[in-house]
N, C-alpha and C. Protein backbone atom coordinates (compact mmCIF):
# COMPACT_ATOMS: atom_id res chain seq x y z
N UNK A 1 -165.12 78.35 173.47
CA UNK A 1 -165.93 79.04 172.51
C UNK A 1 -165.37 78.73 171.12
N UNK A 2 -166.20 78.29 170.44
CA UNK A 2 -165.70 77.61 168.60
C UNK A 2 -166.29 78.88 167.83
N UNK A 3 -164.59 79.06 166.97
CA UNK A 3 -165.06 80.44 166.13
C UNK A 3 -165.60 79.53 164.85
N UNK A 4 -166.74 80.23 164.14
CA UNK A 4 -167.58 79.66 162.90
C UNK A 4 -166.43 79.56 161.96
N UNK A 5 -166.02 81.42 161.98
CA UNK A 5 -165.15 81.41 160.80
C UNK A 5 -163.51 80.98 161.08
N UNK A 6 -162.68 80.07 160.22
CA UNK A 6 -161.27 79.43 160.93
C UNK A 6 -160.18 80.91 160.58
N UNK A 7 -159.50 80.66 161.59
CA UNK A 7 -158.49 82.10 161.25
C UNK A 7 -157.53 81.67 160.80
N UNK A 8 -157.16 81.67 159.33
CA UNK A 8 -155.07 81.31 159.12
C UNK A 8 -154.52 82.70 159.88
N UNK A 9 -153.51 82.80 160.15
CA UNK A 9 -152.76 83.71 160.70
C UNK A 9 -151.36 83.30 160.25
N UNK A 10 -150.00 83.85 159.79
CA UNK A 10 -149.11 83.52 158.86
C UNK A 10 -148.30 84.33 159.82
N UNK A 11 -147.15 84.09 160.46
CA UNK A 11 -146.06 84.54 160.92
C UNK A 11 -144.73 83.82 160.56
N UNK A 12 -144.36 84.75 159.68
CA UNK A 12 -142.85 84.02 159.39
C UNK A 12 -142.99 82.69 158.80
N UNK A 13 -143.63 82.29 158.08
CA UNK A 13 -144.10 81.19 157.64
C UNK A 13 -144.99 79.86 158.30
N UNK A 14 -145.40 80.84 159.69
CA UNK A 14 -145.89 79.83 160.30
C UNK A 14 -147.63 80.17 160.50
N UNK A 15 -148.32 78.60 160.29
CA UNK A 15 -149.55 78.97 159.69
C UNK A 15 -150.07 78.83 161.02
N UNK A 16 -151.08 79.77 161.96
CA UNK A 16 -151.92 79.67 162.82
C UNK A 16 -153.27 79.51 162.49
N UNK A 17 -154.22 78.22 163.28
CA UNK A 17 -155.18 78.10 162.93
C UNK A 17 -156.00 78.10 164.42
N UNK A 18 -157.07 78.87 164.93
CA UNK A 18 -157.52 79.56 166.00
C UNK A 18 -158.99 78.80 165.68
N UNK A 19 -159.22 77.64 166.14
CA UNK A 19 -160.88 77.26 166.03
C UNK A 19 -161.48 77.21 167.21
N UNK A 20 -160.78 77.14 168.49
CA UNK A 20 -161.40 77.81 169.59
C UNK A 20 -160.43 78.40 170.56
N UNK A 21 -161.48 79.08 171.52
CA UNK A 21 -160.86 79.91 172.05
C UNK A 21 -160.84 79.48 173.81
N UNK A 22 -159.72 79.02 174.34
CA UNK A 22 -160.15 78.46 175.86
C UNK A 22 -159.55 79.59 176.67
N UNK A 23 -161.35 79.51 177.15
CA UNK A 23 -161.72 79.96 178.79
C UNK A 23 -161.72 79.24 179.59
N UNK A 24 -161.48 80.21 181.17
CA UNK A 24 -161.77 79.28 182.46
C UNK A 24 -161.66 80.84 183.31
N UNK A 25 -162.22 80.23 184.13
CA UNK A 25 -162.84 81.68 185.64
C UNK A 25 -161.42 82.58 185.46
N UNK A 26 -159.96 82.16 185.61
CA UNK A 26 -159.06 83.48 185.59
C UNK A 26 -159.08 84.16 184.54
N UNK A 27 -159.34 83.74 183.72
CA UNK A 27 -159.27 84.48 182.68
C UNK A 27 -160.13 85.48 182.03
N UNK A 28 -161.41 84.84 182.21
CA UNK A 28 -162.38 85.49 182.44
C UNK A 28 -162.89 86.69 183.16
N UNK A 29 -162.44 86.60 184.54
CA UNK A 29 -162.59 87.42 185.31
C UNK A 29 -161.29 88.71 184.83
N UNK A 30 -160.05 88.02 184.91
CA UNK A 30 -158.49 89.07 183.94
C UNK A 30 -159.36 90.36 182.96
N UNK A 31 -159.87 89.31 181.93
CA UNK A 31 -160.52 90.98 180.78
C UNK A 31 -161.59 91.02 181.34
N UNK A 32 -162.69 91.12 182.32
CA UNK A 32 -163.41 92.13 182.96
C UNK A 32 -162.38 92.96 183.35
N UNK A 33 -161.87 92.95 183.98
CA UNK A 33 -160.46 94.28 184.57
C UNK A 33 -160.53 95.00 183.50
N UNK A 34 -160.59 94.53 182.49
CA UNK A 34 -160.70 95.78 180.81
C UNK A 34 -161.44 96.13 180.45
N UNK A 35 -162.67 95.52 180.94
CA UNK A 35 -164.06 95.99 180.27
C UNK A 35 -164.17 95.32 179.54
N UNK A 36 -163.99 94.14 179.21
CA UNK A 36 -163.62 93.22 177.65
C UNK A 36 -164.62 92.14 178.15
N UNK A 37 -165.68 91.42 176.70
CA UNK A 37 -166.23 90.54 176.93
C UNK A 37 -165.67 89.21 176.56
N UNK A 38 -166.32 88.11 176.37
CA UNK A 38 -165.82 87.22 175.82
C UNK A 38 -165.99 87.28 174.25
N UNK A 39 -167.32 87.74 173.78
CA UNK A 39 -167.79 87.56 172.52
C UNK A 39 -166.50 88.90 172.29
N UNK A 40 -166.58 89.45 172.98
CA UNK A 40 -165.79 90.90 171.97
C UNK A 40 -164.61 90.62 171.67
N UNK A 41 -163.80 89.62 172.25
CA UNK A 41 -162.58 88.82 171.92
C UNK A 41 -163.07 87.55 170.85
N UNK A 42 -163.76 87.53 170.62
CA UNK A 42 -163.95 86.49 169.40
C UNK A 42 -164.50 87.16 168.51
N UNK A 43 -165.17 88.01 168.78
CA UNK A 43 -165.37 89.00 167.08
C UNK A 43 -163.92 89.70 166.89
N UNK A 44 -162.94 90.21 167.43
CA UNK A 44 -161.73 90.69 166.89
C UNK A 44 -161.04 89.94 166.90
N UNK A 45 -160.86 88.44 167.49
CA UNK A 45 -159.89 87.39 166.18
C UNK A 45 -160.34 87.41 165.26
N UNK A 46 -162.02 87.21 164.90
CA UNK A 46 -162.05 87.12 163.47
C UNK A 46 -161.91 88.14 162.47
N UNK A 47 -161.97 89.58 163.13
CA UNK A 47 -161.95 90.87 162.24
C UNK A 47 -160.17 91.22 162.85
N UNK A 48 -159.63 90.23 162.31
CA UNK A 48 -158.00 90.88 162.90
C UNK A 48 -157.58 91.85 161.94
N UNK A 49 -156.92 92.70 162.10
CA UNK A 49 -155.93 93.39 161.60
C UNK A 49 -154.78 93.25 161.19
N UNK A 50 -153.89 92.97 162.60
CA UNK A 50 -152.48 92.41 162.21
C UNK A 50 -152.02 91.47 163.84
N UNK A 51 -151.22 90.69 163.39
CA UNK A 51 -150.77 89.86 164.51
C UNK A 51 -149.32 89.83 164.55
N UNK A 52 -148.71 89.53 165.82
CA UNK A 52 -147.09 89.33 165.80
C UNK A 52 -146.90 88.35 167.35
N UNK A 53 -145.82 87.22 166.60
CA UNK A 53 -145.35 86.60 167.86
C UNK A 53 -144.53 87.58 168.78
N UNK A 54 -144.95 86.95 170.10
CA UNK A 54 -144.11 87.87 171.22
C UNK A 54 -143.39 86.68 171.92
N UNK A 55 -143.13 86.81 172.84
CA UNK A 55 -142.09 85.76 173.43
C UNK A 55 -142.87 84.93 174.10
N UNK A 56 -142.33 84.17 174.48
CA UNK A 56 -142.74 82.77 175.28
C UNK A 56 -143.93 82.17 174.18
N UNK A 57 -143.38 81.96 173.05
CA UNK A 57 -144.51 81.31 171.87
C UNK A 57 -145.89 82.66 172.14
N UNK A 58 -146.26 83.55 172.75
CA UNK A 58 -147.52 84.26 172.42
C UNK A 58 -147.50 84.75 170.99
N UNK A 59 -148.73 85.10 170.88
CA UNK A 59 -149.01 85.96 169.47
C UNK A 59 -150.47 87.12 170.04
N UNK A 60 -149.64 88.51 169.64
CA UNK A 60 -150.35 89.21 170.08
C UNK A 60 -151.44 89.84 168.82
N UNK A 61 -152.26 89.59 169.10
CA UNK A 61 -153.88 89.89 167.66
C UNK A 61 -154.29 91.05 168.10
N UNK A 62 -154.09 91.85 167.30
CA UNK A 62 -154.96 93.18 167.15
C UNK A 62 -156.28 93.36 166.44
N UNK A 63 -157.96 93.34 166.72
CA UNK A 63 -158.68 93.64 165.92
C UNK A 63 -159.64 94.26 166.41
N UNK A 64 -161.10 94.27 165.40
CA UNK A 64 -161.96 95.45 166.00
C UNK A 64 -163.14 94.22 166.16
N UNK A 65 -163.97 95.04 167.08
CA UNK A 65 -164.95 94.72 167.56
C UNK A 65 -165.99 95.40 168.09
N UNK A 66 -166.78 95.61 166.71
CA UNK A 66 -167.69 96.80 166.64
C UNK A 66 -166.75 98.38 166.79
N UNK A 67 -167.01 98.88 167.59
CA UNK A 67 -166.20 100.49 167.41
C UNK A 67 -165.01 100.39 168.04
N UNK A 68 -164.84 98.74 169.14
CA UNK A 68 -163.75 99.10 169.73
C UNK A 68 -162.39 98.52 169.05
N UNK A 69 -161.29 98.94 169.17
CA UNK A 69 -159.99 97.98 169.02
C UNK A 69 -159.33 97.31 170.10
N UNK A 70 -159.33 95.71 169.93
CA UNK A 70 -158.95 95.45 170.68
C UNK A 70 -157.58 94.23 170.71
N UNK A 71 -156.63 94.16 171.55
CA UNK A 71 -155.63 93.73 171.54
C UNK A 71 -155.54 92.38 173.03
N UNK A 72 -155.50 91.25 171.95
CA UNK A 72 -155.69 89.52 172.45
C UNK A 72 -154.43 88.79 172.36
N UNK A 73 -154.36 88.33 173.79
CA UNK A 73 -152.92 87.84 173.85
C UNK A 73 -153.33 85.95 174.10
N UNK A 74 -152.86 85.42 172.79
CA UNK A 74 -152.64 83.87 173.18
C UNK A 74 -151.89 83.19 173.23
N UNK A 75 -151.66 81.91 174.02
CA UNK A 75 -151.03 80.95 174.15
C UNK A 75 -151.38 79.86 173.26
N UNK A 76 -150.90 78.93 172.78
CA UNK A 76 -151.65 77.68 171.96
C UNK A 76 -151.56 76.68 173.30
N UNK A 77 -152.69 76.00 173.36
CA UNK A 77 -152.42 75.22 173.66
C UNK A 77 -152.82 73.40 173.46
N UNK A 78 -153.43 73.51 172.68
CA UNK A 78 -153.72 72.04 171.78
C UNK A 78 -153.51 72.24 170.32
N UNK A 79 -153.61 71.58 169.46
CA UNK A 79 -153.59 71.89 167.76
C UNK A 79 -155.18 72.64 167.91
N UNK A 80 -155.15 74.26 167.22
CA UNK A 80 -155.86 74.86 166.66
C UNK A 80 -156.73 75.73 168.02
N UNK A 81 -155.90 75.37 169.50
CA UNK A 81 -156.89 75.88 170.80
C UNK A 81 -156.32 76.77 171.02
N UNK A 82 -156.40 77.69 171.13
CA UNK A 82 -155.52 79.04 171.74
C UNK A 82 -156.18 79.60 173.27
N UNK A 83 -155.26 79.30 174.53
CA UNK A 83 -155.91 80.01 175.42
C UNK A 83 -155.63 81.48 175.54
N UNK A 84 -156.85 82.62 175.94
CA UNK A 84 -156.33 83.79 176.22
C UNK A 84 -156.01 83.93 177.67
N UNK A 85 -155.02 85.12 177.15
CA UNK A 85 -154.08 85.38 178.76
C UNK A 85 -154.81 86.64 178.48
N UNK A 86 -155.05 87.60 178.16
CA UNK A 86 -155.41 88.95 178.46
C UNK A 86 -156.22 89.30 176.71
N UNK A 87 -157.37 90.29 177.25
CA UNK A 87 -157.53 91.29 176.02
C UNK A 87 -157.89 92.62 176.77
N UNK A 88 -157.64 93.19 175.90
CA UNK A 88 -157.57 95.28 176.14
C UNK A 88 -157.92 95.61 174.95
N UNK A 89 -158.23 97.12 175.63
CA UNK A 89 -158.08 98.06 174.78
C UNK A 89 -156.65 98.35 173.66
N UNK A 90 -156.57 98.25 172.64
CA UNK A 90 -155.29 98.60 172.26
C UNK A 90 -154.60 100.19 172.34
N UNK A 91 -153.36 99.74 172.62
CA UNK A 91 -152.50 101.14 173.12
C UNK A 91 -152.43 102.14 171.63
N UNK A 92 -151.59 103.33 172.02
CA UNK A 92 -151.68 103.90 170.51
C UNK A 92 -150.97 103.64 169.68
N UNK A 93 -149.85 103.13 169.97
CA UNK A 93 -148.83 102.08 169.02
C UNK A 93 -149.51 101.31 168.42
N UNK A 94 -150.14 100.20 168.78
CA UNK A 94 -151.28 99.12 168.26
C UNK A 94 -152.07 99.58 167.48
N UNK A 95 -152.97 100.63 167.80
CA UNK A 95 -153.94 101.41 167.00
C UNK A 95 -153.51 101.82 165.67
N UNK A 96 -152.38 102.57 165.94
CA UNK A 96 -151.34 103.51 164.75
C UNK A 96 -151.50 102.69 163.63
N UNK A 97 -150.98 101.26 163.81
CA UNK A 97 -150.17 100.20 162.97
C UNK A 97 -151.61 99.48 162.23
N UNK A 98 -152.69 99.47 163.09
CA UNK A 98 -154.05 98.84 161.99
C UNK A 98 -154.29 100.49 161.35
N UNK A 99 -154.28 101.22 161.69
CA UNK A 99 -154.75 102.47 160.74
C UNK A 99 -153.84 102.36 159.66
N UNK A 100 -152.24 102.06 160.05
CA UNK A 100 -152.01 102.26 159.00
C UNK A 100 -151.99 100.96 158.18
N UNK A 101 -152.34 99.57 158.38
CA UNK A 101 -152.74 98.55 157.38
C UNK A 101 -153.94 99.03 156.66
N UNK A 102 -154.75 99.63 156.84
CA UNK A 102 -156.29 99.87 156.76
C UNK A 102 -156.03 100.66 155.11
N UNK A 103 -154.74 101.51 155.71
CA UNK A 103 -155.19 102.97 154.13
C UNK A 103 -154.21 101.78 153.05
N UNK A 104 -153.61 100.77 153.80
CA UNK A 104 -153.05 100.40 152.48
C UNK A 104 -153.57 99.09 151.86
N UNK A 105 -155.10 99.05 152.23
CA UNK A 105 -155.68 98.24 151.54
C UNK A 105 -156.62 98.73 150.67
């Protein structure tokens, strides 16, 4: 799935650029387990909030998508391909931390 709009994403000086997003049946089927669509993971990369690397190279994206918040875990795996391993609902830690980017914009 090719996002229209390109995402920089900036961690520690490192520039992420997200122009598509690779699927395949596990993964797919993984966020049904959440209730999560595909489009609803590509409207909250592009409406991100905030992002942070986690280990094993992931970067975990927090954004909204329509009323929901949701929290997208990727892998890179070509220049600019990011596969997802999981999206959810975000926990209340996650939530907390875009509310509080939100009042300080």
């Amino acid at each position: 799935m090719s996002l229209t709009n390109v995402l920089h994403l900036y961690y520690n000086m490192t520039k992420i650029v997200v122009r598509m997003l690779v699927w395949n049946e596990i993964n797919s089927e993984h966020i049904k387990k959440h209730a999560v669509t595909q489009s609803e993971v590509a409207v909250a990369v592009t409406h991100l909030g905030y992002h942070k690397q986690t280990y094993d190279k992931r970067y975990l994206l927090v954004g909204r998508s329509g009323k929901r918040i949701l929290a997208v875990v990727l892998k890179r795996e070509k220049t600019n391909q990011y596969y997802v391993l999981t999206a959810r609902d975000a926990n209340k830690k996650e939530r907390r931390r875009l509310y509080e980017k939100d009042k300080i914009k």
